[in-house]
C-alpha atoms as a PDB file:
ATOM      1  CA  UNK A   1     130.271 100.703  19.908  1.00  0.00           C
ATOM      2  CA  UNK A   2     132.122 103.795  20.344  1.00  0.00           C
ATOM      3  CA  UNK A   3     135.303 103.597  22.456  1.00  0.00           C
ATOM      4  CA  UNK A   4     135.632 104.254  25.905  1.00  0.00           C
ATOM      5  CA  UNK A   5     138.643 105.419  26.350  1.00  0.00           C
ATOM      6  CA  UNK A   6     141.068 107.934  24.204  1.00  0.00           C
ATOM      7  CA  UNK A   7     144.779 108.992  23.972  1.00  0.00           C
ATOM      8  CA  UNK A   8     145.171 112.213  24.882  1.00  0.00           C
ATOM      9  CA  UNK A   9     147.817 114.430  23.268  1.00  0.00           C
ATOM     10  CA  UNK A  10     150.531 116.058  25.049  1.00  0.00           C
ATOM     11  CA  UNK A  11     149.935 113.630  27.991  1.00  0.00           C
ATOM     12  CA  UNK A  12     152.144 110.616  27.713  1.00  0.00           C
ATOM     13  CA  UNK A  13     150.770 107.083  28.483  1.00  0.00           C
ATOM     14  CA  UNK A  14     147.842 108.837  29.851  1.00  0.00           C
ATOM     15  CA  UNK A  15     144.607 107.882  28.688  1.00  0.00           C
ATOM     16  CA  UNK A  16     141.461 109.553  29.250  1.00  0.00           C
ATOM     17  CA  UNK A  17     138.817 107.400  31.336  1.00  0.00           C
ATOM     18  CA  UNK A  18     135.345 109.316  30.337  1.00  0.00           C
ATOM     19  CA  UNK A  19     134.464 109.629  26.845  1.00  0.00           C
ATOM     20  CA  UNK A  20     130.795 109.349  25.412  1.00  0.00           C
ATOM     21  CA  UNK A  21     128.180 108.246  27.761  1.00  0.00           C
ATOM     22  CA  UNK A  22     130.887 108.365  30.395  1.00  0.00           C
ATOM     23  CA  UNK A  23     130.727 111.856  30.378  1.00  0.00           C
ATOM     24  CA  UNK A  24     127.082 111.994  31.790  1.00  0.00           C
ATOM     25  CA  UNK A  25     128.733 110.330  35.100  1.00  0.00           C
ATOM     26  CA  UNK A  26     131.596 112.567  34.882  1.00  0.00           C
ATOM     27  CA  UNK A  27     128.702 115.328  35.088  1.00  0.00           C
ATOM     28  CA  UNK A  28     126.630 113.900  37.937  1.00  0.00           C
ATOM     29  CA  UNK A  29     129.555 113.657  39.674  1.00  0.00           C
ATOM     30  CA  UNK A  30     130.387 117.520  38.801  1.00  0.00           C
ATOM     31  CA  UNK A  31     126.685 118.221  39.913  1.00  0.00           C
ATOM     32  CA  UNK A  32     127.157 116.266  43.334  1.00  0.00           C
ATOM     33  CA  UNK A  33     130.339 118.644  44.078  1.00  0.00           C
ATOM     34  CA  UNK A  34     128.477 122.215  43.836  1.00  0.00           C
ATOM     35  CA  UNK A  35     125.765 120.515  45.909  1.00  0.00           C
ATOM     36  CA  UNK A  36     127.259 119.042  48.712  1.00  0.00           C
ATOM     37  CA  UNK A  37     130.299 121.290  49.416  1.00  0.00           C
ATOM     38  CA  UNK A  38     127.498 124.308  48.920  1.00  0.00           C
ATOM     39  CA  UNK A  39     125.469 122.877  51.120  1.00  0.00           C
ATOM     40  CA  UNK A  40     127.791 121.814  53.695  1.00  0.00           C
ATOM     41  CA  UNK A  41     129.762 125.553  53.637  1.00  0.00           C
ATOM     42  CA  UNK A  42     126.786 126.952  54.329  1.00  0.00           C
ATOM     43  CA  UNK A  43     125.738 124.887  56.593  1.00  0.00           C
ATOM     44  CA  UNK A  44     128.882 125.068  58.467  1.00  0.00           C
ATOM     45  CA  UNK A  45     129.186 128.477  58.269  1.00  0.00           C
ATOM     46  CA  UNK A  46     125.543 129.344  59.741  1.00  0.00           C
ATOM     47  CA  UNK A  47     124.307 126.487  61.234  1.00  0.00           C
ATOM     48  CA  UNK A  48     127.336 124.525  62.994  1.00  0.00           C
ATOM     49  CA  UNK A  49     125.639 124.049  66.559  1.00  0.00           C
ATOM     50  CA  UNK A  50     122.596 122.271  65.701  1.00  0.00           C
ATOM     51  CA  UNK A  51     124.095 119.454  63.495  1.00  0.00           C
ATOM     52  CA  UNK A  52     127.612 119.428  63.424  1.00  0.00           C
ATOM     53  CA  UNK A  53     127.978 115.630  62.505  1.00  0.00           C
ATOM     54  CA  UNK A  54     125.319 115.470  60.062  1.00  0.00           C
ATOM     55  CA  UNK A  55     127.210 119.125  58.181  1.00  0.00           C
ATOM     56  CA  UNK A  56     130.886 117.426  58.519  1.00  0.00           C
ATOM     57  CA  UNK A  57     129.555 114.406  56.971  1.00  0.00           C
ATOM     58  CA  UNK A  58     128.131 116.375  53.672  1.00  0.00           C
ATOM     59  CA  UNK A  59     131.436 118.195  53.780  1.00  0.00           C
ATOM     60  CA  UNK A  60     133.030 114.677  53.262  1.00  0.00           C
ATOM     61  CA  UNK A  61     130.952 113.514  50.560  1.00  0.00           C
ATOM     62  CA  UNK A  62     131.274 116.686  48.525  1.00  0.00           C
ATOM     63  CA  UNK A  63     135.256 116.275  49.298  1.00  0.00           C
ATOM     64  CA  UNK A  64     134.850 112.478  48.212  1.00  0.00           C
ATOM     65  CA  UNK A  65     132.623 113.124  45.225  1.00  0.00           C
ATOM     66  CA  UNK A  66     135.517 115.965  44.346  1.00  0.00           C
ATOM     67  CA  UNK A  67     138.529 113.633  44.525  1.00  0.00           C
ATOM     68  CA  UNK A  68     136.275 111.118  42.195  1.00  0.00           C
ATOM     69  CA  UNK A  69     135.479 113.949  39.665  1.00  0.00           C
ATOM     70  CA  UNK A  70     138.993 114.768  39.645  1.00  0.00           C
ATOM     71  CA  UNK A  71     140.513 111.526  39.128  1.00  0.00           C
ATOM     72  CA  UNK A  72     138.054 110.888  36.269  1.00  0.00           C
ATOM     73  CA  UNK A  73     139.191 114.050  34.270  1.00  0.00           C
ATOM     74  CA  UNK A  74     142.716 113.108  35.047  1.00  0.00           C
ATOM     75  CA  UNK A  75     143.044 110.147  33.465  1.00  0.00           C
ATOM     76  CA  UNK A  76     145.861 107.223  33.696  1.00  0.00           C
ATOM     77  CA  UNK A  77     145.961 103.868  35.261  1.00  0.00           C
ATOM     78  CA  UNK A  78     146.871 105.617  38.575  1.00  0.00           C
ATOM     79  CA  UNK A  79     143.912 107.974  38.378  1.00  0.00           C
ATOM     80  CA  UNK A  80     141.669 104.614  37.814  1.00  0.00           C
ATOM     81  CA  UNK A  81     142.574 102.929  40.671  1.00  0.00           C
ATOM     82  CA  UNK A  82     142.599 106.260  42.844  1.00  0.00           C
ATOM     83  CA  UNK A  83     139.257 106.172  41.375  1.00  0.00           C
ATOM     84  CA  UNK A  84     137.753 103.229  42.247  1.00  0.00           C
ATOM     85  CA  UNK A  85     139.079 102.898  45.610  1.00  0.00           C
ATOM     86  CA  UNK A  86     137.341 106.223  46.081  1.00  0.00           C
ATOM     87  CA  UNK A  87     134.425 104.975  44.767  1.00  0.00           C
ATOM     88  CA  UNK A  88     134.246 101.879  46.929  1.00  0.00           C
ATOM     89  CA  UNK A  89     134.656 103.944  50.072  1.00  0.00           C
ATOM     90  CA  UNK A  90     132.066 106.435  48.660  1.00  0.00           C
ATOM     91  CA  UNK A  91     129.686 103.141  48.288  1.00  0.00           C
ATOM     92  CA  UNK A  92     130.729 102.114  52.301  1.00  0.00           C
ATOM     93  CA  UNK A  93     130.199 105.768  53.510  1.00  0.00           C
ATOM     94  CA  UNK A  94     126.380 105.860  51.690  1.00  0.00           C
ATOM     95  CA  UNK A  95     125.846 102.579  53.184  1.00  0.00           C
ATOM     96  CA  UNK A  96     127.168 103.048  57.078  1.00  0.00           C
ATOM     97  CA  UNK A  97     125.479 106.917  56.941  1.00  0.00           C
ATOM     98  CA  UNK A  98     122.303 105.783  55.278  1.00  0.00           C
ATOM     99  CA  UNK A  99     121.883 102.838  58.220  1.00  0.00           C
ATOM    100  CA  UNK A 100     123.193 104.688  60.784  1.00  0.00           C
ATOM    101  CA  UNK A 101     120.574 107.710  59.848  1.00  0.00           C
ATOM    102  CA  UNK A 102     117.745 105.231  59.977  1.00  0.00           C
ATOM    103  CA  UNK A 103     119.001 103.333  63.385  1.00  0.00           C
ATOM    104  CA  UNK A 104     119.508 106.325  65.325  1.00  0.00           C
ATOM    105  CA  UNK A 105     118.334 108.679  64.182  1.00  0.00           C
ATOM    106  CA  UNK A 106     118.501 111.159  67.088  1.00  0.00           C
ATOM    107  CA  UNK A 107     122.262 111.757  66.042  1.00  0.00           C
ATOM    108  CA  UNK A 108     121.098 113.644  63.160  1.00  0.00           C
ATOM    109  CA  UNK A 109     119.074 116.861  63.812  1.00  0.00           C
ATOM    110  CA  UNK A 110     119.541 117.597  60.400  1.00  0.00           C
ATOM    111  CA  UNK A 111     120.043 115.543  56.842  1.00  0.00           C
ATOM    112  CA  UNK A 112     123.170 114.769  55.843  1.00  0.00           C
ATOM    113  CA  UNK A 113     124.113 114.260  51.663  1.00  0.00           C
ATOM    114  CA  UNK A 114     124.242 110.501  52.278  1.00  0.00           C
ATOM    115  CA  UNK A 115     121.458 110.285  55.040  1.00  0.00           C
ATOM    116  CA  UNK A 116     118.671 107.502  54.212  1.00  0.00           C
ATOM    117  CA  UNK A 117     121.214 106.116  51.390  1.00  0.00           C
ATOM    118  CA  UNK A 118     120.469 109.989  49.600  1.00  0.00           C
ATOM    119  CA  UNK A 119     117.213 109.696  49.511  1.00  0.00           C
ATOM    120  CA  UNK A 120     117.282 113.438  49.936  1.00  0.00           C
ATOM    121  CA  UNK A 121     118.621 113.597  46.709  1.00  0.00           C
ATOM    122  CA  UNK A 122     117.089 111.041  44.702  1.00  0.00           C
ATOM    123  CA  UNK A 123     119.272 108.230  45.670  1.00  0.00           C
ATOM    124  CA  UNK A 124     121.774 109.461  43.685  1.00  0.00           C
ATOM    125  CA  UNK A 125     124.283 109.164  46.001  1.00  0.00           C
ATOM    126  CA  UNK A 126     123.846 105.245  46.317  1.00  0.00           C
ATOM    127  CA  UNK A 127     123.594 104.641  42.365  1.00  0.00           C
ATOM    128  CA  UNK A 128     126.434 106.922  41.325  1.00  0.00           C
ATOM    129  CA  UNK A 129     129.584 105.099  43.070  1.00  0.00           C
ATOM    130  CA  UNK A 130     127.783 101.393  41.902  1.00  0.00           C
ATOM    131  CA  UNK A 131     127.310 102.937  38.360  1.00  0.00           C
ATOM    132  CA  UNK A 132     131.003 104.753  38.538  1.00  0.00           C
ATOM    133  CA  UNK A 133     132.598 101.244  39.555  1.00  0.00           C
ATOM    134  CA  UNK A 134     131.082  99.464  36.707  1.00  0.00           C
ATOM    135  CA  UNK A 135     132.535 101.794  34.250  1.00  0.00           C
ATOM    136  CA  UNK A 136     135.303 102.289  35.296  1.00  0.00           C
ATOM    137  CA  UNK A 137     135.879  98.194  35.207  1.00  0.00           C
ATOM    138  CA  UNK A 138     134.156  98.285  31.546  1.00  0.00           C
ATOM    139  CA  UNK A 139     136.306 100.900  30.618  1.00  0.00           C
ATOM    140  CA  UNK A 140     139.182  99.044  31.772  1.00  0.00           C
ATOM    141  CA  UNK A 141     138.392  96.127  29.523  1.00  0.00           C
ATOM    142  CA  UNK A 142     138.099  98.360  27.347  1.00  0.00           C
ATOM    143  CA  UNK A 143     141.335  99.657  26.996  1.00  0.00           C
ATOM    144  CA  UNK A 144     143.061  96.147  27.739  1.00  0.00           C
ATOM    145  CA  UNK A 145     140.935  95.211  24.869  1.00  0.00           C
ATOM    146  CA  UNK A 146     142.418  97.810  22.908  1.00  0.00           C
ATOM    147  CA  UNK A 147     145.878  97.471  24.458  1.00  0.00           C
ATOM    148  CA  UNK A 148     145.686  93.876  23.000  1.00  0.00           C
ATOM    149  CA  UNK A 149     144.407  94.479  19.667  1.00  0.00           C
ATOM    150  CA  UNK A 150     147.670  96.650  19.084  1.00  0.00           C
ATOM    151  CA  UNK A 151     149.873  94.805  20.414  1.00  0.00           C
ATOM    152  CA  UNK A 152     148.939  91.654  17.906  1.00  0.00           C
ATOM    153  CA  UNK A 153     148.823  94.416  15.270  1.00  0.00           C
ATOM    154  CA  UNK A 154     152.480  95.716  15.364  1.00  0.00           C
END
């Protein structure tokens, strides 16, 4: 089994929190940015009147996926747990959206990125932040796995 996480060098007591099939997340996540802040710019840009909420909302999630895709490259402890609190409020905001879009949903003209849990876009958006927290706590073993098998090393 190939190691999930890596020391970088030149970053001290960093390490890096996507390596092998981690990167394919790292990528979704990448993919999730162009598409929702696209869509929302534009949407804001031309479209603002006829579904403000539903266009702020996208403009979140692309912000939210951003700050996840971020903290993932970054690395670190600190980056983890920015990480998965991000991703936990990601899974709450796919969840309250995607029920709220089905309850009422005369409050949204328009789609949003997380409307009918993202079925819009293949339910993506309610897989990725589930699939991102369970790395990111394998990964974690992982390296306090690791962590442990120096330590009884030295």
């Amino acid at each position: 089994m190939a190691r999930d996480t890596t020391r970088e060098p030149g970053r001290a007591g960093r390490t890096r929190l996507i390596s092998g099939p981690g990167i394919l997340l790292l990528w979704v996540y990448g993919v999730m940015v162009v598409g929702a802040l696209s869509r929302s710019v534009y949407q804001l840009s031309t479209e603002f009147g006829r579904a403000p909420l539903a266009y702020l909302l996208s403009a979140v999630a692309g912000l939210v996926y951003c700050f996840i895709t971020w903290s993932l490259v970054r690395g670190g402890e600190g980056a983890r747990t920015a990480a998965r609190v991000c991703c936990a409020i990601e899974l709450a905001g796919v969840l309250v959206v995607g029920t709220w879009t089905l309850v009422d949903g005369d409050s949204f003209p328009d789609a949003t990125v997380w409307s009918d849990y993202g079925m819009g876009y293949l339910f993506i958006p309610v897989i990725l932040p589930v699939s991102a927290l369970l790395w990111l706590r394998r990964s974690r073993v992982a390296a306090l796995d690791a962590k442990t098998a120096a330590g009884t090393a030295a």
